[in-house]
Every structure is written in C-alpha cells, then in structure tokens.
N, C-alpha and C. Protein backbone atom coordinates (compact mmCIF):
# COMPACT_ATOMS: atom_id res chain seq x y z
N UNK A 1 84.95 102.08 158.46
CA UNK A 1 84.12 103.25 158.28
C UNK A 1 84.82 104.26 157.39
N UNK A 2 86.14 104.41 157.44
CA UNK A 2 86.95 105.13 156.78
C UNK A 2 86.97 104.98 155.03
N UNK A 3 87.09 103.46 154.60
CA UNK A 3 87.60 102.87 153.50
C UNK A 3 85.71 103.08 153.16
N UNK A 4 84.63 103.15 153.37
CA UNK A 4 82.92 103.50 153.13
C UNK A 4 83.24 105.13 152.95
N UNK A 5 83.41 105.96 153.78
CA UNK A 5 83.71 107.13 153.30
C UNK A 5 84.73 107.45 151.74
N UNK A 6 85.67 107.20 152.06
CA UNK A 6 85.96 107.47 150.80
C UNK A 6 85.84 107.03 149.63
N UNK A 7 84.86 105.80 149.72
CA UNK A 7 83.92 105.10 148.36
C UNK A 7 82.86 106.03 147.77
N UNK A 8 82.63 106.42 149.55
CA UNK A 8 81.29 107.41 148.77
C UNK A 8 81.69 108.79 148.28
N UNK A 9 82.75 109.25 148.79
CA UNK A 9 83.10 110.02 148.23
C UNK A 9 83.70 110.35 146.87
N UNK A 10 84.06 108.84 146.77
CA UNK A 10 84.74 108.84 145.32
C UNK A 10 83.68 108.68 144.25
N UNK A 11 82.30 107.83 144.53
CA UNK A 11 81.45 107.83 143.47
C UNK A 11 80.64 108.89 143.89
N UNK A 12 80.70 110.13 144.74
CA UNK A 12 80.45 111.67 144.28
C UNK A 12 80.96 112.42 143.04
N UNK A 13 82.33 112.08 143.22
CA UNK A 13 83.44 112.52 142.37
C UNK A 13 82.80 112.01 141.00
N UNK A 14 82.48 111.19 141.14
CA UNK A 14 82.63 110.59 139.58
C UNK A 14 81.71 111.01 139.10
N UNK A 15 80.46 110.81 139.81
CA UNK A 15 79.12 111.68 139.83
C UNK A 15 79.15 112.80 139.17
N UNK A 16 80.08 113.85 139.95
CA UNK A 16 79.76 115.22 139.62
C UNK A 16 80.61 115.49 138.24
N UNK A 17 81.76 114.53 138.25
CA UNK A 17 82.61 114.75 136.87
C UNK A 17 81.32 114.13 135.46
N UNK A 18 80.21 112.66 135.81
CA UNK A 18 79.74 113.20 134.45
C UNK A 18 79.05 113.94 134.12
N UNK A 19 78.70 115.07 135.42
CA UNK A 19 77.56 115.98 135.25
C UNK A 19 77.74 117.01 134.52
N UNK A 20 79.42 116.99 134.85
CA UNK A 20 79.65 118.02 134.28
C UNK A 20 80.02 117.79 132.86
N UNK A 21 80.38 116.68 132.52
CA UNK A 21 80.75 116.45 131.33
C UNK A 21 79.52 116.15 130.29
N UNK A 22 77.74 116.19 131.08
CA UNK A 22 77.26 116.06 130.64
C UNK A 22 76.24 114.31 130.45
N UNK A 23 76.79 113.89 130.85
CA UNK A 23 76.28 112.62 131.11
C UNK A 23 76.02 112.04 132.26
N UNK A 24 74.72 111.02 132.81
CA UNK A 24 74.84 111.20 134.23
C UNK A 24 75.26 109.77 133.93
N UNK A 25 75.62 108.90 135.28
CA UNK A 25 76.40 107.83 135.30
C UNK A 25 75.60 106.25 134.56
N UNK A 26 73.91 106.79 134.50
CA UNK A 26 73.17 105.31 134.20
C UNK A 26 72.58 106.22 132.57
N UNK A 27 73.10 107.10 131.76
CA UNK A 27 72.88 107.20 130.62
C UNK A 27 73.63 106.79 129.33
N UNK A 28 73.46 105.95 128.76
CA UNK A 28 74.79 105.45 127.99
C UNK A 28 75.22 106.27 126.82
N UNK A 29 76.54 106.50 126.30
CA UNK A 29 76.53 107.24 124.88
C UNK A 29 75.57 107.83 124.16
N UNK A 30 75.42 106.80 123.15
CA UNK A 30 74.56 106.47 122.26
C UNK A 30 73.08 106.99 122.76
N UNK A 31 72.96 107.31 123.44
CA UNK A 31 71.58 108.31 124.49
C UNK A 31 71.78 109.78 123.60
N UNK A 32 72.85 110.34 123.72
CA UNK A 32 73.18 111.79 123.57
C UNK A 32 73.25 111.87 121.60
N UNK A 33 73.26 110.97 121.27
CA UNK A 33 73.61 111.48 119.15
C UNK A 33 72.66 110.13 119.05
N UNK A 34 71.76 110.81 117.68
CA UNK A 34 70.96 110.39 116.87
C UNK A 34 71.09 109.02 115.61
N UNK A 35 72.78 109.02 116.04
CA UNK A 35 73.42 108.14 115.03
C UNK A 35 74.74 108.09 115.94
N UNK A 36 75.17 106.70 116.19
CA UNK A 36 76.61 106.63 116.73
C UNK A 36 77.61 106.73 115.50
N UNK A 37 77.32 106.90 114.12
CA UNK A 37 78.83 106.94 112.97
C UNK A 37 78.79 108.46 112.55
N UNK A 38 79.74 108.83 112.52
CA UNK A 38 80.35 110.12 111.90
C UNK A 38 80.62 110.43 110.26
N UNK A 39 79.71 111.16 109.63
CA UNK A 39 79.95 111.59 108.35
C UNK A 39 81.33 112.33 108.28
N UNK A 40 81.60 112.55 107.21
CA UNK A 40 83.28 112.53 106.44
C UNK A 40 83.16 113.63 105.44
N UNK A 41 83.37 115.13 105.48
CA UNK A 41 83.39 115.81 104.57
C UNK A 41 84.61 115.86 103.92
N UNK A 42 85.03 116.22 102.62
CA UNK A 42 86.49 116.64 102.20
C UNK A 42 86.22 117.30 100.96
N UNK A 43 86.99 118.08 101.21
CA UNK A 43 87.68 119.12 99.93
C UNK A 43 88.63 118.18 99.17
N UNK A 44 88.21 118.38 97.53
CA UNK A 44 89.18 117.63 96.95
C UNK A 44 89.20 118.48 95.85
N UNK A 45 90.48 118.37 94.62
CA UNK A 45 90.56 119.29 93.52
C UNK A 45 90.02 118.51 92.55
N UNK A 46 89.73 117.23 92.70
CA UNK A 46 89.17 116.92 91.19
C UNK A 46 88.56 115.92 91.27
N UNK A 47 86.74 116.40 91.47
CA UNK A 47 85.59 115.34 91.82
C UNK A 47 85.38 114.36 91.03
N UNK A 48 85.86 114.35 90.15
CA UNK A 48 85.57 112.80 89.31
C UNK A 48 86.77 112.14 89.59
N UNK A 49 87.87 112.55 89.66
CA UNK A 49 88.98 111.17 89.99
C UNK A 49 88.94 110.77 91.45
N UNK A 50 88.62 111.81 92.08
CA UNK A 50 88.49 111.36 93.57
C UNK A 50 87.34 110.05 93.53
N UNK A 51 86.15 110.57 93.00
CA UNK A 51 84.25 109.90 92.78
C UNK A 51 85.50 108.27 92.71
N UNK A 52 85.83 108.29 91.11
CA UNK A 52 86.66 106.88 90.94
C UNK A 52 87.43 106.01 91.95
N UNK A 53 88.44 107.19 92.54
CA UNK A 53 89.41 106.52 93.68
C UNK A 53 88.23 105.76 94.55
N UNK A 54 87.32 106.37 95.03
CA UNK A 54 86.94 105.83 96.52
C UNK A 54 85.70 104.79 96.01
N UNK A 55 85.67 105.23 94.61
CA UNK A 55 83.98 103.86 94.38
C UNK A 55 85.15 102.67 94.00
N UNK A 56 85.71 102.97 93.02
CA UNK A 56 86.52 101.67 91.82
C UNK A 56 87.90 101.59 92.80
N UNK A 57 88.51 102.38 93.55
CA UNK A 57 89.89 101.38 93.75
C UNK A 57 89.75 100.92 95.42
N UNK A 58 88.84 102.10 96.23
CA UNK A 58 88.26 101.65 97.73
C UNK A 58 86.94 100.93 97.70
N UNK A 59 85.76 101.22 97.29
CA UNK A 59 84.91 100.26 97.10
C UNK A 59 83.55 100.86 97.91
N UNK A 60 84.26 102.00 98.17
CA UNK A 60 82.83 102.89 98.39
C UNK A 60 81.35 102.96 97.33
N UNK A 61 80.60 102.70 97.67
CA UNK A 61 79.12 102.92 96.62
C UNK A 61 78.60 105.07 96.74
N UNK A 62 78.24 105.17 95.71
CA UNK A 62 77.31 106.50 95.61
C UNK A 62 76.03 106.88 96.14
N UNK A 63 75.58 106.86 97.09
CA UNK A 63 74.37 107.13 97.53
C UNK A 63 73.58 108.38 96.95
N UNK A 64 74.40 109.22 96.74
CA UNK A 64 73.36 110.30 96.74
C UNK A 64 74.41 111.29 96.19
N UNK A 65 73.87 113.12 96.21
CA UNK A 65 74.60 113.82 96.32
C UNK A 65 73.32 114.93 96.12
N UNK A 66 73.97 116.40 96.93
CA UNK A 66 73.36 117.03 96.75
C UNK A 66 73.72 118.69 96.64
N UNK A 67 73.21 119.74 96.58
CA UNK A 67 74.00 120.99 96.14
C UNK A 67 73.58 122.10 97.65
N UNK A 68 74.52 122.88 97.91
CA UNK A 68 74.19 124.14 99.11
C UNK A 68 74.32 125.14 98.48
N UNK A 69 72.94 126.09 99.24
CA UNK A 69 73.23 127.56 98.00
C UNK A 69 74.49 128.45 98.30
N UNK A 70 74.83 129.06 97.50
CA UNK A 70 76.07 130.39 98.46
C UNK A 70 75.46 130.90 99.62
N UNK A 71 74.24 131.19 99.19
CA UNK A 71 73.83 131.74 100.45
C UNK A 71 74.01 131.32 101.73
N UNK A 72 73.67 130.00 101.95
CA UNK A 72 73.23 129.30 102.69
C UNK A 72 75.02 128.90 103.47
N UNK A 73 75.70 128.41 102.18
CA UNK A 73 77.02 128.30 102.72
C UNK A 73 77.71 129.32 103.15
N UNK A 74 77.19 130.90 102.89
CA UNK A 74 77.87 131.72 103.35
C UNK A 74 77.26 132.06 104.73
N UNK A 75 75.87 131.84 105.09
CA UNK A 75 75.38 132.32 106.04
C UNK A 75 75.87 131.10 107.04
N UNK A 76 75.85 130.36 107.05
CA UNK A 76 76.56 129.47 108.29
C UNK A 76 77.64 128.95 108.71
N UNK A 77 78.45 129.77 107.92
CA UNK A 77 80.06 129.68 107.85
C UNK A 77 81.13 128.49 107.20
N UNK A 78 80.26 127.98 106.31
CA UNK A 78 80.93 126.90 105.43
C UNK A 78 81.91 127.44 104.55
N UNK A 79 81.49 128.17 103.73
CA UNK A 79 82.04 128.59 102.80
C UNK A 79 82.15 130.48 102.52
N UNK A 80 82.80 131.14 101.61
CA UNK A 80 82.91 132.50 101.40
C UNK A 80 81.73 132.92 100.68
N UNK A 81 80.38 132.40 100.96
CA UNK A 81 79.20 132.82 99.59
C UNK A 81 80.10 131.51 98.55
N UNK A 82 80.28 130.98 98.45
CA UNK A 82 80.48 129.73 97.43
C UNK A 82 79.80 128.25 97.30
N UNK A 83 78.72 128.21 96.28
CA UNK A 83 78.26 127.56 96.41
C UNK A 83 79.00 125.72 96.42
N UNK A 84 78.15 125.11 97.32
CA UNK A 84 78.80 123.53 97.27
C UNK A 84 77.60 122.52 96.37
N UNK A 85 78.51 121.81 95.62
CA UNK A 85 77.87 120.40 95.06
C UNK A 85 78.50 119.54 95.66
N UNK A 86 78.04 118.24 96.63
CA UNK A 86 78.51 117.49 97.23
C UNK A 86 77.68 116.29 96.54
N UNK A 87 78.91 115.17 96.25
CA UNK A 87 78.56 113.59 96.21
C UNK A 87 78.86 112.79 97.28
N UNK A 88 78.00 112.22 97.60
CA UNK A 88 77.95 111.06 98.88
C UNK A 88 78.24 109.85 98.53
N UNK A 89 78.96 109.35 99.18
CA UNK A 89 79.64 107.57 99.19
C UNK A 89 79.59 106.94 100.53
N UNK A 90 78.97 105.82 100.39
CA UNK A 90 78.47 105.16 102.03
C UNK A 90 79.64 103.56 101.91
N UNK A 91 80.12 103.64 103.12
CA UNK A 91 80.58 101.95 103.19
C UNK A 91 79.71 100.75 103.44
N UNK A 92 78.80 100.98 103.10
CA UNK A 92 77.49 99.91 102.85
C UNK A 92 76.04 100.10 102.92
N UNK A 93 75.40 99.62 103.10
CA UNK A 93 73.88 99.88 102.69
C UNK A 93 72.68 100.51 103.97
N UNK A 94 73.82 99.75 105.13
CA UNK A 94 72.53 100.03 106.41
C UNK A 94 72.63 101.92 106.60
N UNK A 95 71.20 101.93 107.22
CA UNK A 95 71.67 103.46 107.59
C UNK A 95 72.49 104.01 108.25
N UNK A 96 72.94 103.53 108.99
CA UNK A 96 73.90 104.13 109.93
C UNK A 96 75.55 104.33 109.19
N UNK A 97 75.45 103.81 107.69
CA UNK A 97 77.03 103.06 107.51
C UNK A 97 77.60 104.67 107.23
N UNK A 98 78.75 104.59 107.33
CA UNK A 98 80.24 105.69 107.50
C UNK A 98 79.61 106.14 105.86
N UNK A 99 79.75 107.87 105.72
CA UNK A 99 79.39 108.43 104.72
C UNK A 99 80.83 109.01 104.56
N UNK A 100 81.11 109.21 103.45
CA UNK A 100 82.18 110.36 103.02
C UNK A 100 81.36 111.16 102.06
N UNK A 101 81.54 112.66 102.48
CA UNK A 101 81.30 113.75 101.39
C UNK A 101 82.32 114.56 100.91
N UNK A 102 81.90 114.13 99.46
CA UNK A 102 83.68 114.77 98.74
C UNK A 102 83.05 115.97 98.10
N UNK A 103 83.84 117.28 97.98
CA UNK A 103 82.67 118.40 97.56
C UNK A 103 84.67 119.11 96.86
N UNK A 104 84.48 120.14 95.20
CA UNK A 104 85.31 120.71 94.95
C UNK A 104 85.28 122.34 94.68
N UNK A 105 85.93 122.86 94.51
CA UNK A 105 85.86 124.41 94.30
C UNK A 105 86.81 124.95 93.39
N UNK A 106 86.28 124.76 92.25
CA UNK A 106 87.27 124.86 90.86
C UNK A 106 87.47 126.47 90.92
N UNK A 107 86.95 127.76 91.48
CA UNK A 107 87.02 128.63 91.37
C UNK A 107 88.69 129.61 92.13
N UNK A 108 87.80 128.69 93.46
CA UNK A 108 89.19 128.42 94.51
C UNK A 108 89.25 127.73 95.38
N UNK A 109 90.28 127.03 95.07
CA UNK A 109 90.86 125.41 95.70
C UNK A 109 90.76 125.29 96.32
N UNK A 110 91.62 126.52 97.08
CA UNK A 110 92.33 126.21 98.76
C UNK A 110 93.81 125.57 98.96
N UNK A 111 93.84 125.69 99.88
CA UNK A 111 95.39 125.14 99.88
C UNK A 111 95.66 123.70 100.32
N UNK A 112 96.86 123.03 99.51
CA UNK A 112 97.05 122.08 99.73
C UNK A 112 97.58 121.51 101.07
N UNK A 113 97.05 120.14 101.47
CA UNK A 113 97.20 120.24 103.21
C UNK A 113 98.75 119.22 102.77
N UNK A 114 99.84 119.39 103.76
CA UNK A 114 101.06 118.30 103.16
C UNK A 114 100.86 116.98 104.18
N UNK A 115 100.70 115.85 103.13
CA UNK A 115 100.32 114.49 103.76
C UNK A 115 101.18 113.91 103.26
N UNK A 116 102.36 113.93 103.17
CA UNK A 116 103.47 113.25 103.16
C UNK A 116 103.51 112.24 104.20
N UNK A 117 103.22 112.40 105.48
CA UNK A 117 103.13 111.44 106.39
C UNK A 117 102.07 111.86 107.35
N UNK A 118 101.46 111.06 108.54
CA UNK A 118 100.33 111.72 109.01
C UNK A 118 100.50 112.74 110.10
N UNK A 119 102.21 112.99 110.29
CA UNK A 119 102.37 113.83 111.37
C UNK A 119 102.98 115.10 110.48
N UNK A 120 102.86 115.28 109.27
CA UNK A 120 102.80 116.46 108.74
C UNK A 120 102.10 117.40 109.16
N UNK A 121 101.13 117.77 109.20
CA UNK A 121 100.03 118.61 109.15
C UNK A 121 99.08 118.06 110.45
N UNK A 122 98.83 119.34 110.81
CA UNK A 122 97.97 119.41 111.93
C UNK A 122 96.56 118.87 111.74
N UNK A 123 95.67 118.64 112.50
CA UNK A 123 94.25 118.29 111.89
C UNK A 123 94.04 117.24 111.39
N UNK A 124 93.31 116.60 110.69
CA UNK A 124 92.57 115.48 110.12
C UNK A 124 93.33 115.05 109.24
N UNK A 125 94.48 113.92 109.68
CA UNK A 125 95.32 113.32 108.68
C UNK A 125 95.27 111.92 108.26
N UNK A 126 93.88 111.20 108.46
CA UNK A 126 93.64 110.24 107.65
C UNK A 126 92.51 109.66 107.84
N UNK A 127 92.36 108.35 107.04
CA UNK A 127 90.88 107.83 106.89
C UNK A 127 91.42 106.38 107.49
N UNK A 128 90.68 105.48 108.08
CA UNK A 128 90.61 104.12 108.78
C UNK A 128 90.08 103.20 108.22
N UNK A 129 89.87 102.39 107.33
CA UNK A 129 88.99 101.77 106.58
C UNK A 129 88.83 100.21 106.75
N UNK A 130 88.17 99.70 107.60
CA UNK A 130 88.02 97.95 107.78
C UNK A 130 87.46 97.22 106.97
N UNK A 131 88.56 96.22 106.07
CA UNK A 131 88.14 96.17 104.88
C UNK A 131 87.88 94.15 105.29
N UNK A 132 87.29 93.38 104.75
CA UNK A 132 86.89 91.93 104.92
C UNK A 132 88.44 90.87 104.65
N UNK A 133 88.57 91.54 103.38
CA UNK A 133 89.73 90.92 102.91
C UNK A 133 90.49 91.54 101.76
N UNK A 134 91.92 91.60 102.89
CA UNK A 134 92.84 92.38 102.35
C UNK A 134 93.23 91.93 101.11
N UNK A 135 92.93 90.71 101.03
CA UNK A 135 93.69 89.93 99.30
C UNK A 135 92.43 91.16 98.60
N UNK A 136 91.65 90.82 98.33
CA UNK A 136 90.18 91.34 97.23
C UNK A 136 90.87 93.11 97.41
N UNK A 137 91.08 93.24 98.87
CA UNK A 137 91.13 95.01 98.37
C UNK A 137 92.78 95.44 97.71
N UNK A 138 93.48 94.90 98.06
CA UNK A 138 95.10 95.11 96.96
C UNK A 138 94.87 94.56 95.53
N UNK A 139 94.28 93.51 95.07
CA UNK A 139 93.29 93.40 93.97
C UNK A 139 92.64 94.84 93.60
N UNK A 140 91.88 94.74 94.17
CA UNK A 140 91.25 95.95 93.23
C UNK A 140 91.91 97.24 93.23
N UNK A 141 92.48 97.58 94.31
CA UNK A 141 93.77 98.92 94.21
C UNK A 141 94.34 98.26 92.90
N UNK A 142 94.97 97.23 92.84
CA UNK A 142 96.33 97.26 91.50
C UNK A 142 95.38 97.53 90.04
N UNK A 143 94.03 96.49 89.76
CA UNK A 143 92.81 96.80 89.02
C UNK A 143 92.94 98.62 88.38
N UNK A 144 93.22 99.33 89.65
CA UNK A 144 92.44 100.57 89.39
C UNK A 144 93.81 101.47 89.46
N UNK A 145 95.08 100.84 89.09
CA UNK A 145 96.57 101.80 89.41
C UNK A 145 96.82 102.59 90.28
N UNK A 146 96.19 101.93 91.81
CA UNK A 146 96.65 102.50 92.76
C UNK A 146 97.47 101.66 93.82
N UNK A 147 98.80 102.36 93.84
CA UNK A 147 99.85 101.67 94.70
C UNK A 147 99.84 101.68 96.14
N UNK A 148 100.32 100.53 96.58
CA UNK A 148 100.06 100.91 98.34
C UNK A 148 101.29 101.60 98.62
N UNK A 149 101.62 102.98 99.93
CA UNK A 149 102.65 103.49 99.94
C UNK A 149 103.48 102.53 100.27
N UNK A 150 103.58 101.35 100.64
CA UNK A 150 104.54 100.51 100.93
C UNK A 150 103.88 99.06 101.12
N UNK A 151 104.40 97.92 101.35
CA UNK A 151 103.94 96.76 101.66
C UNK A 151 103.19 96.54 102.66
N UNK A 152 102.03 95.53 102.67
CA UNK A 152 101.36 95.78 103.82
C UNK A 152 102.02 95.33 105.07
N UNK A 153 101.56 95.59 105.81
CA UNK A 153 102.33 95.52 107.22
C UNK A 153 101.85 94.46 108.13
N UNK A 154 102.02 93.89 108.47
CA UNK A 154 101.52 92.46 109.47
C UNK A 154 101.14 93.17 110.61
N UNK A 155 99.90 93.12 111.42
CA UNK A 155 99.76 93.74 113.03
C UNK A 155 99.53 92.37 114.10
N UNK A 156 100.83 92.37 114.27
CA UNK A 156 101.04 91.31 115.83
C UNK A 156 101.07 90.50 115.43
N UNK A 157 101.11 89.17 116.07
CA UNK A 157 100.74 87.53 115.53
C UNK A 157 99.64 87.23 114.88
N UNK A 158 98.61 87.70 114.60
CA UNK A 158 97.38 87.71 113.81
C UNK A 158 97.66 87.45 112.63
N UNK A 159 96.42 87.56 111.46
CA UNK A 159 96.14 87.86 110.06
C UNK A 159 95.44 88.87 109.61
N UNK A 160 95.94 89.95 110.42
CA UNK A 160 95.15 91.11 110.31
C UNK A 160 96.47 91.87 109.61
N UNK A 161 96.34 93.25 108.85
CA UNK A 161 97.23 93.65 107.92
C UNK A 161 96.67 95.50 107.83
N UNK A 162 97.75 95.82 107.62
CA UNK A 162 97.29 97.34 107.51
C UNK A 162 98.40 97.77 105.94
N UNK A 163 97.40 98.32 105.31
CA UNK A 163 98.09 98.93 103.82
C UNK A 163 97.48 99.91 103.64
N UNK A 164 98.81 101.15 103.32
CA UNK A 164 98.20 102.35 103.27
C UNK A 164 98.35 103.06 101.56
N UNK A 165 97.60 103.67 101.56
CA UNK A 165 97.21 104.19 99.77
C UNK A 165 97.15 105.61 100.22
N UNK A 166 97.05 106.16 99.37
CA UNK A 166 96.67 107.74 98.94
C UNK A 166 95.59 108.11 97.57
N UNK A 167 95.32 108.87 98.08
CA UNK A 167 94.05 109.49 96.82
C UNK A 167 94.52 110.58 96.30
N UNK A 168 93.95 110.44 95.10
CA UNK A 168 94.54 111.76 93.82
C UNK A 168 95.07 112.61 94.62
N UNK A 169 94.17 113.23 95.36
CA UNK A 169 95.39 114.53 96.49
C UNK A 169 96.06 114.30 97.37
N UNK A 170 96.26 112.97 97.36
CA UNK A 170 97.85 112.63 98.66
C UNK A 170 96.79 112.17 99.99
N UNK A 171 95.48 112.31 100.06
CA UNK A 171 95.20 112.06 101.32
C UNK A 171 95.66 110.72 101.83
N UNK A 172 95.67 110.40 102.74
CA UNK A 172 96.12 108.97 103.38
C UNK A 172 94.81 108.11 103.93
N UNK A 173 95.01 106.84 103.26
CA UNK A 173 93.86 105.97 103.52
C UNK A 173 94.66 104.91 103.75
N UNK A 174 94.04 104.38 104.90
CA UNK A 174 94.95 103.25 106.16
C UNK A 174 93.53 102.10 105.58
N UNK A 175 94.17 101.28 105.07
CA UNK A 175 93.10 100.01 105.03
C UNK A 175 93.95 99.12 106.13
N UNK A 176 92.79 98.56 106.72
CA UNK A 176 93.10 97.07 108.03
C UNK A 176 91.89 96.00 107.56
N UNK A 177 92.51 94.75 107.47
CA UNK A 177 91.87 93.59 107.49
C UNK A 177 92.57 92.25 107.46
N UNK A 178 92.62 91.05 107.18
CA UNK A 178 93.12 89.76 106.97
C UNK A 178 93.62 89.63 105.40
N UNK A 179 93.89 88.93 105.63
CA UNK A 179 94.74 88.30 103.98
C UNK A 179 93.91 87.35 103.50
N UNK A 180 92.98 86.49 102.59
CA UNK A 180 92.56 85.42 102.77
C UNK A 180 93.56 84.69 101.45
C-alpha cells in the first residue's frame, strides 16, 4: 500500500511539473510550435561572400529573400530604426527544411563576436550541419578555397566524421557525416 502511494504521488509530481512547464503529460512537443525546425538569423559584414560561402562551399540553396522597414525594425526591437535586407538559404526543398537568414549593415556593423574557438564568446557559437557525404562536402569546400580548421575527426568506431570550417567572419560551421 505504501510502494501505490508513493507511485501516485510521484505521477502527481510529474503531473504538476508539466503543468507547469506547460505541457500536460498526453500532449506531445510538436503540439505546442507550428514547425518543429528553427530558422537561423545572422549578422554578417559581407552579404555576397557570405551568399557564396554557404550556397558554393556548404551547399545551401537561395530560397528567397526579403527587406524590413526601419520602422518596423525599430518598432519591435530588431534593429536602431535600420532598415534590414535579408537573403534566405534552406538545407533542402521540403518545408520544414533548416533556413539560415544572413542580413548586413554596411552603415554599422556591429561588433565582432571572437570565434576563435566555441568557448570564446558567450551565446550562439556555432552551426551543426548533417551532411550525406563527407568525401562530396571536403570536395566542394577545397572547389571553393575553403579550409577545414583541422583534419576531420573520426567519431567513435563508426564512419561518421566531423570537420569544422569557418565563414568569411570566423563563424564556426561543424559539418558531421560518413566518408564514402
């Protein structure tokens, strides 16, 4: 009777923890957001070599792009009254696929974040990228004169591989996939 009590008590507990967290226990994730993938904004200093890095040496495609007024960026706290032109790059075709938005501000930059390594800098210090095959994507990095910061790295007994690159502004891009 003891070891029934504190079952039920424990799936109270759990109960009231997703209530509070917002979820009740028979609602799944994917219930609460309209899309389970996360768009990718970034500040970069120079929209056409970046546009290149991520179409020609990562393999991102262009979907779209579009412009925010000052206004609009100033009224919702994006920006100082500065207007944004943003280009969109999707990692594939379905709707849901991972967007990056690269947007610049030739007027004023901003400051450079230091990505020397990813425990430099506080905040958002890199990109994850699951690529099919690691041979085709070090191919097209060398194609497009971009070096990996070091050799790729073997993960565990597998044929899975992690090689990391940087983009015109030092950001850090972690590619993972196989070798074929």
């Amino acid at each position: 009777m003891r070891k029934e009590r504190i079952g039920v008590l424990l799936l109270g507990c759990l109960a009231a923890c997703l209530l509070v967290l917002g979820a009740s226990p028979s609602e799944p994730a994917a219930a609460r957001f309209s899309r389970t993938t996360i768009d990718i904004g970034m500040v970069v200093s120079d929209i056409e070599a970046s546009a290149r890095f991520y179409q020609e040496a990562i393999g991102f495609t262009q979907v779209g792009d579009f412009n925010v007024a000052g206004d609009m960026a100033g009224d919702t706290g994006l920006t100082d009254y500065q207007a944004i032109s943003v280009r969109v790059f999707a990692l594939g075709k379905e709707p849901t696929a991972t967007k990056l938005k690269i947007m610049a501000f030739p007027q004023a930059p901003g400051k450079k974040v230091d990505n020397e390594f990813i425990s430099s800098s506080q905040g958002y210090s890199y990109l994850t990228i699951f690529v099919a095959d690691m041979t085709e994507a070090l191919a097209r990095l060398k194609t497009n004169a971009v070096a990996p910061v070091k050799k790729p790295y073997r993960l565990g007994n597998g044929n899975n591989y992690l090689t990391l690159v940087k983009d015109p502004d030092g950001n850090i891009i972690e590619l993972i996939g196989p070798m074929k």
